[in-house]
Protein backbone atom coordinates (compact mmCIF):
# COMPACT_ATOMS: atom_id res chain seq x y z
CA UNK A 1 0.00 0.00 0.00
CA UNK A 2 2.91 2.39 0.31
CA UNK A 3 3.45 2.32 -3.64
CA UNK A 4 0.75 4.96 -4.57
CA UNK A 5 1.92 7.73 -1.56
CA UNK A 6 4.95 7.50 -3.24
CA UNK A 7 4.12 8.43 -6.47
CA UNK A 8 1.81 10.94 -5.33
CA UNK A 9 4.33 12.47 -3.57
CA UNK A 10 6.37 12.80 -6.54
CA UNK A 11 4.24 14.03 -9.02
CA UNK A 12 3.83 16.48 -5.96
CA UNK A 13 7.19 17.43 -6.20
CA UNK A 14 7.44 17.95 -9.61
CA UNK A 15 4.77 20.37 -9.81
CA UNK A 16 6.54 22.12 -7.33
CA UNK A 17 9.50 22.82 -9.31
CA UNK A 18 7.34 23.35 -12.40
CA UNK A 19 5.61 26.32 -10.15
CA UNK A 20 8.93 27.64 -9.00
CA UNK A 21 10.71 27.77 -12.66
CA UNK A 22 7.74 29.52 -14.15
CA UNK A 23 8.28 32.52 -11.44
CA UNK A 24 11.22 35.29 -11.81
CA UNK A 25 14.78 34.49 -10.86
CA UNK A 26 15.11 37.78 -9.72
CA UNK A 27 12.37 37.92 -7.55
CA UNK A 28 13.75 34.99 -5.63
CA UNK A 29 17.38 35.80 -5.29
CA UNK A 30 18.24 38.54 -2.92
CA UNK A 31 22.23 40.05 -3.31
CA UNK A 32 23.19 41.44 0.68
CA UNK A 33 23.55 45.61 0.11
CA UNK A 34 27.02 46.84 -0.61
CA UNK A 35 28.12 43.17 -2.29
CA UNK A 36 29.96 43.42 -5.47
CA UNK A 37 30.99 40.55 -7.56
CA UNK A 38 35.13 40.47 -7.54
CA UNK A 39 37.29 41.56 -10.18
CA UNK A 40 38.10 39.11 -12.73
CA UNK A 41 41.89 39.35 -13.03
CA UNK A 42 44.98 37.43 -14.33
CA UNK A 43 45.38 35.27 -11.05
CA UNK A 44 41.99 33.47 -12.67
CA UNK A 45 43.68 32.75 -15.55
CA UNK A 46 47.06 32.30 -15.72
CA UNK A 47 47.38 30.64 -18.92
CA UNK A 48 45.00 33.00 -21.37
CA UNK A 49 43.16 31.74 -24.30
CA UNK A 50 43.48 28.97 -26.73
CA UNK A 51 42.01 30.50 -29.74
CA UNK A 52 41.81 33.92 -31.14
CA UNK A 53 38.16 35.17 -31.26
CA UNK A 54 37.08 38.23 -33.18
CA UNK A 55 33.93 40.19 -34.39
CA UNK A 56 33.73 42.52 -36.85
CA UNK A 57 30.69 45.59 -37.63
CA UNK A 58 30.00 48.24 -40.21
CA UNK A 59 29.26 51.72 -39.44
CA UNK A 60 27.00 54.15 -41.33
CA UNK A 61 29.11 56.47 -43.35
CA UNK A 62 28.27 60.03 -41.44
CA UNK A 63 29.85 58.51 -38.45
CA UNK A 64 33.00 58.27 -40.19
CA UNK A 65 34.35 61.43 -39.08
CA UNK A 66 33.73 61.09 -35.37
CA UNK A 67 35.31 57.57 -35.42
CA UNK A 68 38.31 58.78 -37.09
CA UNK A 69 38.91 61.09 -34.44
CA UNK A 70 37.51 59.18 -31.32
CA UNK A 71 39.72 55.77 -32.35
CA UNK A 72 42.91 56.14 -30.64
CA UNK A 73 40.74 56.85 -27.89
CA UNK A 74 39.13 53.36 -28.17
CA UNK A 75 42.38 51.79 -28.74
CA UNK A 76 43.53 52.86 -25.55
CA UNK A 77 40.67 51.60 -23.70
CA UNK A 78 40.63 48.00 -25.35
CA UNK A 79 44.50 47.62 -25.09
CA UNK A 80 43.74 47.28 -21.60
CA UNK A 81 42.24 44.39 -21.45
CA UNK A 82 44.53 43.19 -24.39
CA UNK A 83 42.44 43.76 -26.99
CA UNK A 84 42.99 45.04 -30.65
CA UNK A 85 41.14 47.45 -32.85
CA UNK A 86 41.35 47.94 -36.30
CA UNK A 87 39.41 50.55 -38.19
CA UNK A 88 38.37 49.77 -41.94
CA UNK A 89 37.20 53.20 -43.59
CA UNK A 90 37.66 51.62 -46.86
CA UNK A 91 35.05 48.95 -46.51
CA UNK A 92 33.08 51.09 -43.70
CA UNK A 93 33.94 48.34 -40.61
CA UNK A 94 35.17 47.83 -37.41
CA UNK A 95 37.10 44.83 -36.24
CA UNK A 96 38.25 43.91 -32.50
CA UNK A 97 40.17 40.58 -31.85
CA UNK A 98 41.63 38.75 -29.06
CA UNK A 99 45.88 38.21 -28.62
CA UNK A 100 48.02 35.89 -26.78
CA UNK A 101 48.13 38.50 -23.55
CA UNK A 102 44.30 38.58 -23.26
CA UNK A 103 43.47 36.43 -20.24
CA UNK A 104 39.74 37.72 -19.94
CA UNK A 105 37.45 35.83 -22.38
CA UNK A 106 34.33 37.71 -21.64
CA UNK A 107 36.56 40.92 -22.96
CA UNK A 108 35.94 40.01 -26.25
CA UNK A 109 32.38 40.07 -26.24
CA UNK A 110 33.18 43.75 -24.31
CA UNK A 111 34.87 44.60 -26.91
CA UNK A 112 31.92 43.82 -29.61
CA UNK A 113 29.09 45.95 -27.53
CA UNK A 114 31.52 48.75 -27.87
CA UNK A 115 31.83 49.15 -31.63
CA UNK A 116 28.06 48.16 -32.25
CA UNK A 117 26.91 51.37 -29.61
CA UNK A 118 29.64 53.54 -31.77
CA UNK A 119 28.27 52.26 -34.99
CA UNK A 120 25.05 53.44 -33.56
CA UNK A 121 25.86 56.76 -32.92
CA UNK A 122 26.89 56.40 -28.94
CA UNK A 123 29.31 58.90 -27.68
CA UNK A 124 32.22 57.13 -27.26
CA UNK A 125 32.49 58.76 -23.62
CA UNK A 126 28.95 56.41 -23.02
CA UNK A 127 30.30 53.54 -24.54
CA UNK A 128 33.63 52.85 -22.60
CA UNK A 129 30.99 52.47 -19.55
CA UNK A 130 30.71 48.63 -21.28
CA UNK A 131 34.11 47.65 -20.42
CA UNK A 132 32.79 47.44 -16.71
CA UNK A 133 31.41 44.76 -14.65
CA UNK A 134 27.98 46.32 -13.38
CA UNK A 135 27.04 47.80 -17.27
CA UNK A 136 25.29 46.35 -20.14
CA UNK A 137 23.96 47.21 -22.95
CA UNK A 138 20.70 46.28 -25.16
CA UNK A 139 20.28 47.44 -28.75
CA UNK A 140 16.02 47.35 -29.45
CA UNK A 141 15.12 47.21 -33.18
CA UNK A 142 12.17 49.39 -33.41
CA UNK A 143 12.19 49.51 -37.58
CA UNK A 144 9.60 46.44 -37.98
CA UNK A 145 7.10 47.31 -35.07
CA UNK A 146 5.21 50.02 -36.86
CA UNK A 147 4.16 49.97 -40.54
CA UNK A 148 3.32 53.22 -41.33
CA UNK A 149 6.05 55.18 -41.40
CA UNK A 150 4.34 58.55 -39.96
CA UNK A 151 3.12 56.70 -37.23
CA UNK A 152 6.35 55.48 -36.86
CA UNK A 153 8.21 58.88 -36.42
CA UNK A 154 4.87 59.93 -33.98
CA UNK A 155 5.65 57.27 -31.55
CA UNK A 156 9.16 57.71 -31.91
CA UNK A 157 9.26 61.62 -30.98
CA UNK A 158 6.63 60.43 -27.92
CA UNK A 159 9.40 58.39 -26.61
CA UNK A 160 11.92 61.30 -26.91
CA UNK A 161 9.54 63.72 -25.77
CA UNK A 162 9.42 67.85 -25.56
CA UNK A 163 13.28 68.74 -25.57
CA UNK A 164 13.83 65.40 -24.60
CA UNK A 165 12.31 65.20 -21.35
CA UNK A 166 10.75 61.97 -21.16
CA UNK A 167 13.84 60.21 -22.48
CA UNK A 168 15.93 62.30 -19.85
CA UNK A 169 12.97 60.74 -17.29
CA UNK A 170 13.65 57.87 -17.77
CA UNK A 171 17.34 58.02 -17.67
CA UNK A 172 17.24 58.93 -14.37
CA UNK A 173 14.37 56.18 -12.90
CA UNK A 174 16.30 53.40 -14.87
CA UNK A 175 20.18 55.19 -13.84
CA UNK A 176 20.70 53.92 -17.77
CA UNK A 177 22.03 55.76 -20.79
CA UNK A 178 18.89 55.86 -23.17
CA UNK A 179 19.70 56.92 -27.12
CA UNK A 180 17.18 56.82 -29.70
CA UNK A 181 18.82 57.20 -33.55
CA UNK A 182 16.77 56.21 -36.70
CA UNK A 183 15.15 52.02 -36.20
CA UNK A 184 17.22 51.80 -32.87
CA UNK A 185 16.73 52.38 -29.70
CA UNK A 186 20.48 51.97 -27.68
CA UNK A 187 20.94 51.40 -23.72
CA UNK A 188 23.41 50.94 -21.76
CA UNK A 189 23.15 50.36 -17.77
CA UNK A 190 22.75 47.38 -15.25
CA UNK A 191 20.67 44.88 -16.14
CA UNK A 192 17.64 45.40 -13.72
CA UNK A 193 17.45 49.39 -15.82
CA UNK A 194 17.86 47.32 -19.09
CA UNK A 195 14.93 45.49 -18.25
CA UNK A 196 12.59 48.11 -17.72
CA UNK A 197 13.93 50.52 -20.81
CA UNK A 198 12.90 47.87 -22.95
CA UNK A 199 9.83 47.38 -21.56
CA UNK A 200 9.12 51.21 -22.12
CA UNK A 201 10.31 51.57 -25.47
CA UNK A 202 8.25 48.63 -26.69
CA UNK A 203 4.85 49.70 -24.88
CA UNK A 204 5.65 52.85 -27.07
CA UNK A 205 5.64 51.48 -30.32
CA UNK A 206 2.45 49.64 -29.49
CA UNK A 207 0.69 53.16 -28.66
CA UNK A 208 0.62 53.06 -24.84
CA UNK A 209 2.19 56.43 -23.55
CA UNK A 210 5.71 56.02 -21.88
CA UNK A 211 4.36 58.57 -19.01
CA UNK A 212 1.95 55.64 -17.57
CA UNK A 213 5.63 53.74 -17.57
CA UNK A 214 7.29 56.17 -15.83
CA UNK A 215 4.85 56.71 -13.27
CA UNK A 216 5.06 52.74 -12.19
CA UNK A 217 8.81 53.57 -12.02
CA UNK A 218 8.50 56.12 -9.93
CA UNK A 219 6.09 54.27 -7.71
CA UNK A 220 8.32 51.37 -7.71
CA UNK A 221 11.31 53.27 -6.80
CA UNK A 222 9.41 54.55 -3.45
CA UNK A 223 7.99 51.37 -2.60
CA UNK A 224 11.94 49.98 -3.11
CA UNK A 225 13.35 52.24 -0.71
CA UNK A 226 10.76 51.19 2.39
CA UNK A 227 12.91 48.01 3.79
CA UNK A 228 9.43 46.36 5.09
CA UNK A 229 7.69 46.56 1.68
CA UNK A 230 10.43 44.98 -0.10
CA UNK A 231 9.50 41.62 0.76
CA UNK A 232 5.47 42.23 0.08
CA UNK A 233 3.94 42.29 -3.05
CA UNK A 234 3.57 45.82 -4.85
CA UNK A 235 0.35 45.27 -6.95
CA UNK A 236 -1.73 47.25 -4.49
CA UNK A 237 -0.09 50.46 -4.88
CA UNK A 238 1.00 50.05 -8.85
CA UNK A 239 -2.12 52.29 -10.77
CA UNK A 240 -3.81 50.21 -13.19
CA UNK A 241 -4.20 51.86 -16.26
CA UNK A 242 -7.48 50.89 -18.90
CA UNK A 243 -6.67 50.98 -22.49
CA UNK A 244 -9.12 53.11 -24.07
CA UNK A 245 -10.04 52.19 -28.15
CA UNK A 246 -11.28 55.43 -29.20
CA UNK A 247 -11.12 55.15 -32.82
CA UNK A 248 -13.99 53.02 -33.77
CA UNK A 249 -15.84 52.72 -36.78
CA UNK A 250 -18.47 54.96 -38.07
CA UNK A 251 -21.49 53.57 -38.67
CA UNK A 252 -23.52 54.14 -41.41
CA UNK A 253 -27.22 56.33 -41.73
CA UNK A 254 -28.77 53.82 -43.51
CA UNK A 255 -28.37 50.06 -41.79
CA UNK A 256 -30.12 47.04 -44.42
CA UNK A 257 -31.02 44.00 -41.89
CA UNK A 258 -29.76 41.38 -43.87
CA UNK A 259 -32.50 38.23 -44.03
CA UNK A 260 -32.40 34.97 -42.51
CA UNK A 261 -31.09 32.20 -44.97
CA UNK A 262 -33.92 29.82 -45.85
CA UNK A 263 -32.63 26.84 -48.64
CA UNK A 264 -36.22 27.37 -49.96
CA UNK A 265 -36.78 29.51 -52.96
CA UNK A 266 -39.12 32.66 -52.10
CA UNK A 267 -43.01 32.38 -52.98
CA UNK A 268 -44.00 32.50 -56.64
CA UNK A 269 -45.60 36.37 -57.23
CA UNK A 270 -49.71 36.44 -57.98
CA UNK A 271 -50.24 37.01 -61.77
CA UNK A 272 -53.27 39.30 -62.71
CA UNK A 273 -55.84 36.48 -63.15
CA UNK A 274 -54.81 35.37 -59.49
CA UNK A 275 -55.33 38.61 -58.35
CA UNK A 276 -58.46 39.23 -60.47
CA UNK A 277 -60.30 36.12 -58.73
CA UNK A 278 -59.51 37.27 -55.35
CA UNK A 279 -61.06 40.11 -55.33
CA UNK A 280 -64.09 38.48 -57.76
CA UNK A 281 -63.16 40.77 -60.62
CA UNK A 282 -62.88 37.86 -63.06
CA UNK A 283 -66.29 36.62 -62.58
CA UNK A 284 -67.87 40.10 -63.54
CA UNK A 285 -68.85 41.00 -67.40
CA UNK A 286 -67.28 43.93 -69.03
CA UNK A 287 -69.29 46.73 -69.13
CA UNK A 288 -69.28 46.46 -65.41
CA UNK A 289 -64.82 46.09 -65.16
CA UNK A 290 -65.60 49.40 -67.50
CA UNK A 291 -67.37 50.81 -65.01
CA UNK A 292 -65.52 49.66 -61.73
CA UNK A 293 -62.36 51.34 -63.22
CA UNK A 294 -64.32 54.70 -64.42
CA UNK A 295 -65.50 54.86 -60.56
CA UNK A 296 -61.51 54.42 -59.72
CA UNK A 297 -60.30 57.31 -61.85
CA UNK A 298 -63.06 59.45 -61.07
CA UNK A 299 -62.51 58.86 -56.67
CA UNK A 300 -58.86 59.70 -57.81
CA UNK A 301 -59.60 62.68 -59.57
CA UNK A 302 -62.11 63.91 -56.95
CA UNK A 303 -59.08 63.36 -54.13
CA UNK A 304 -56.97 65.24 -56.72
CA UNK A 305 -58.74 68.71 -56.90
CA UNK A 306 -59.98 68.94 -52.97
CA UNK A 307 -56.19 69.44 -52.65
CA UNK A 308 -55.05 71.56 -55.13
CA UNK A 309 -58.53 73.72 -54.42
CA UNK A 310 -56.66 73.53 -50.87
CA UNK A 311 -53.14 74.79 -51.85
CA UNK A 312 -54.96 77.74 -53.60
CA UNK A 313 -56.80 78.68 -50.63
CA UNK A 314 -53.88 78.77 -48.48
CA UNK A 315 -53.03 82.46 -50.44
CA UNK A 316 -56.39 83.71 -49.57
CA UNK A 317 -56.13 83.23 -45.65
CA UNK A 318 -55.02 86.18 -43.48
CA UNK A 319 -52.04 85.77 -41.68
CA UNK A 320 -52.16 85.77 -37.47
CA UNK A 321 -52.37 89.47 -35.83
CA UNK A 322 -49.95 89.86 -33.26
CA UNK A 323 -51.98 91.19 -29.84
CA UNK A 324 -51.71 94.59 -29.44
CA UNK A 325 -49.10 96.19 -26.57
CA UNK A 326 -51.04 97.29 -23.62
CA UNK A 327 -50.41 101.19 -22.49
CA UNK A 328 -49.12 101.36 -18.99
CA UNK A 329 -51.54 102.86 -16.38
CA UNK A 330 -49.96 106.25 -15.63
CA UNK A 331 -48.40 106.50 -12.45
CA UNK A 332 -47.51 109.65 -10.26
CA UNK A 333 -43.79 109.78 -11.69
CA UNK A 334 -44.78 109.67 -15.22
CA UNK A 335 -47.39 112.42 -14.94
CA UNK A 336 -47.09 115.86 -17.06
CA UNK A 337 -47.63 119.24 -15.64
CA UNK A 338 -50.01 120.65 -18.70
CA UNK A 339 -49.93 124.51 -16.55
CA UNK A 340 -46.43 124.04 -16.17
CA UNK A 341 -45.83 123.32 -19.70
CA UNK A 342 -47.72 125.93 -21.15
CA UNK A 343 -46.24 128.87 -19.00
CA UNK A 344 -42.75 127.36 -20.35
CA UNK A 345 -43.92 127.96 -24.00
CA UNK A 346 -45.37 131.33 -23.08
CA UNK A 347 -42.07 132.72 -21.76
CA UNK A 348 -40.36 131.18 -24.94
CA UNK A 349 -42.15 133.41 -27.29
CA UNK A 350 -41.98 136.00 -25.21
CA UNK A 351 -38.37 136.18 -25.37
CA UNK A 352 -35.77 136.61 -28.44
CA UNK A 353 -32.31 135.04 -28.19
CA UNK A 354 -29.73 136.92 -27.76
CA UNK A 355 -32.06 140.22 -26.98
CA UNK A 356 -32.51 141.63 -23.58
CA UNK A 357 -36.07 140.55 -21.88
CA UNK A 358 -39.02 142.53 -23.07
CA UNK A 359 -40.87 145.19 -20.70
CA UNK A 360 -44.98 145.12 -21.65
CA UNK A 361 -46.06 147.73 -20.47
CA UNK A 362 -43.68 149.99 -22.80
CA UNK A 363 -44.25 147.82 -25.69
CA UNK A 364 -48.26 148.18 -25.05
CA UNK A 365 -48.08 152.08 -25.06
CA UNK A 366 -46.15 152.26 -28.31
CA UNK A 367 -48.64 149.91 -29.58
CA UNK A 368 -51.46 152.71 -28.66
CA UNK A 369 -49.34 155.41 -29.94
CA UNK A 370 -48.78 153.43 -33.41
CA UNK A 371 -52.88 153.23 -33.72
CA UNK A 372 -53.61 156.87 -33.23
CA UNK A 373 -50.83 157.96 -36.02
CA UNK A 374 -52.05 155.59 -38.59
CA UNK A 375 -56.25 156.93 -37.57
């Protein structure tokens, strides 16, 4: 009877593991604060490499110029780690290889991020940073995600944003070095930044605003910097953000119901004579059809003149009066003084403009005097 707990218990087991592969790495390990991984030096490897491993890239031809003048610079920095350079200008390339002092074998590889991040267009003061332990770098192909190409150059300026803020942003949430030039999108940083840059740029291309991004970040970066909250989950205090699909389709005015599929043709239309006997036309003689259809076009014509009789009456019918405006009762403020008033006009005759006032009693005696000369 012990057979079957034992399987059981395995098959147990294994879905355990199965459980525990599926979730993050990272989220499981935990790295003590202040631990760094020791340097990788010749005491490791005493004896160097058996074979000599190279990798070669071409540059676009505008960076030509800066790479001239930047590539004793690299040279300098790769001989280090015993590591040559060559520069091609003929061909448009750029070739590191390994020698017999090189004792590093993950230099090589080094050595290859640093001419692809000059080939696309990283400062060369940016792209030594890949020579160190902690730094990476992660070159995102952008070209193929969008097929309109204005669209394309849209989403692409979003990601830079306004004077390059957004890019400059995220730089500092992700402590990476973020450059965006033509179908590539270059980073370089630890791996953790790497992570999330990429996550960014991608959401991008597929229309969802890096600021929603960045705002997690920031969130995340608060929430990382609490020592009890590291171990808890963060989902509670991450926003959730709804994808809205405003552009939908316009429907059309007009919408035609389409009909039910029968496999049965339709019904055969009713010919005249079928028609004819359901009404019990057929069955009556001719003068009387005559008849039934003179009665027809007479009803019609009847119908017809009652309404244009009707549309010429409409001319003859007088249009609505408006109701007349009621005067105001007169009230004690808006009352005239009819003495006042006329004693007003009075002294207005009486007097001349611009002549002294009048006496009447002079004016009445020369009146006299006038009547007496002309008796």
């Amino acid at each position: 009877m012990a057979a079957p707990t034992e399987s059981t218990s395995e098959t147990l087991t294994i879905k355990n593991l199965k459980k525990s592969k599926n979730t993050d790495e990272t989220e499981l390990q935990t790295v003590p604060d202040g631990w760094k991984e020791p340097k990788f030096t010749r005491v490791d490897n005493p004896k160097g490499l058996l074979e000599e491993s190279s990798f070669a890239t071409l540059f676009p031809k505008y960076r030509e110029v800066y790479l001239k003048e930047c590539w004793p610079l690299v040279q300098k920095a790769l001989g280090d780690v015993f590591i040559n350079a060559t520069l091609d200008l003929i061909e448009g390339s750029m070739t590191v290889h390994t020698t017999k002092k090189t004792f590093d074998p993950y230099a090589i590889l080094r050595a290859r991020d640093l001419i692809k991040l000059l080939a696309r267009s990283v400062p060369f003061e940016q792209a030594v940073r890949i020579l160190e332990d902690d730094v990476a770098c992660d070159i995102i192909k952008i070209g193929t995600l969008v097929r309109n190409r204005e669209r394309f150059v849209k989403r692409r300026q979003r990601l830079i944003g306004p004077k390059g803020s957004t890019l400059k942003a995220l730089e500092l949430l992700t402590s990476c070095y973020v450059m965006v030039q033509g179908n590539t999108v270059s980073a370089l940083g630890p791996y953790s930044g790497l992570k999330e840059v990429r996550k960014v740029v991608l959401d991008t291309m597929k229309n969802i605003h890096p600021i929603y991004n960045i705002k997690t970040l920031m969130i995340k970066r608060e929430l990382a910097s609490d020592p009890e909250l590291r171990t808890q989950s963060w989902e509670r205090f991450l926003p959730n953000f709804r994808h809205k699909s405003l552009s939908k389709r316009k429907q059309p005015k007009k919408k035609t119901m389409k009909k039910e599929y029968t496999p049965f043709p339709p019904p055969q239309p009713e010919s005249k004579i079928d028609k004819e006997l359901a009404t019990g036309e057929f069955f009556l003689r001719e003068s009387e059809k005559r008849r039934q259809k003179l009665n027809e076009i007479k009803a019609k014509q009847a119908e017809a003149l009652s309404k244009r009789q009707e549309q010429r009456k409409k001319d003859f019918i007088p249009p609505k009066e408006k109701p007349a405006v009621k005067s105001k009762p007169a009230t004690a403020e808006n009352k005239i003084d009819i003495q006042a008033l006329k004693e007003k006009v009075k002294k207005a005759k009486s007097k001349k403009l611009g002549a002294p006032p009048v006496n009447l009693e002079r004016s009445s005696a020369k009146d006299c005097k006038r009547k007496k000369v002309k008796s």
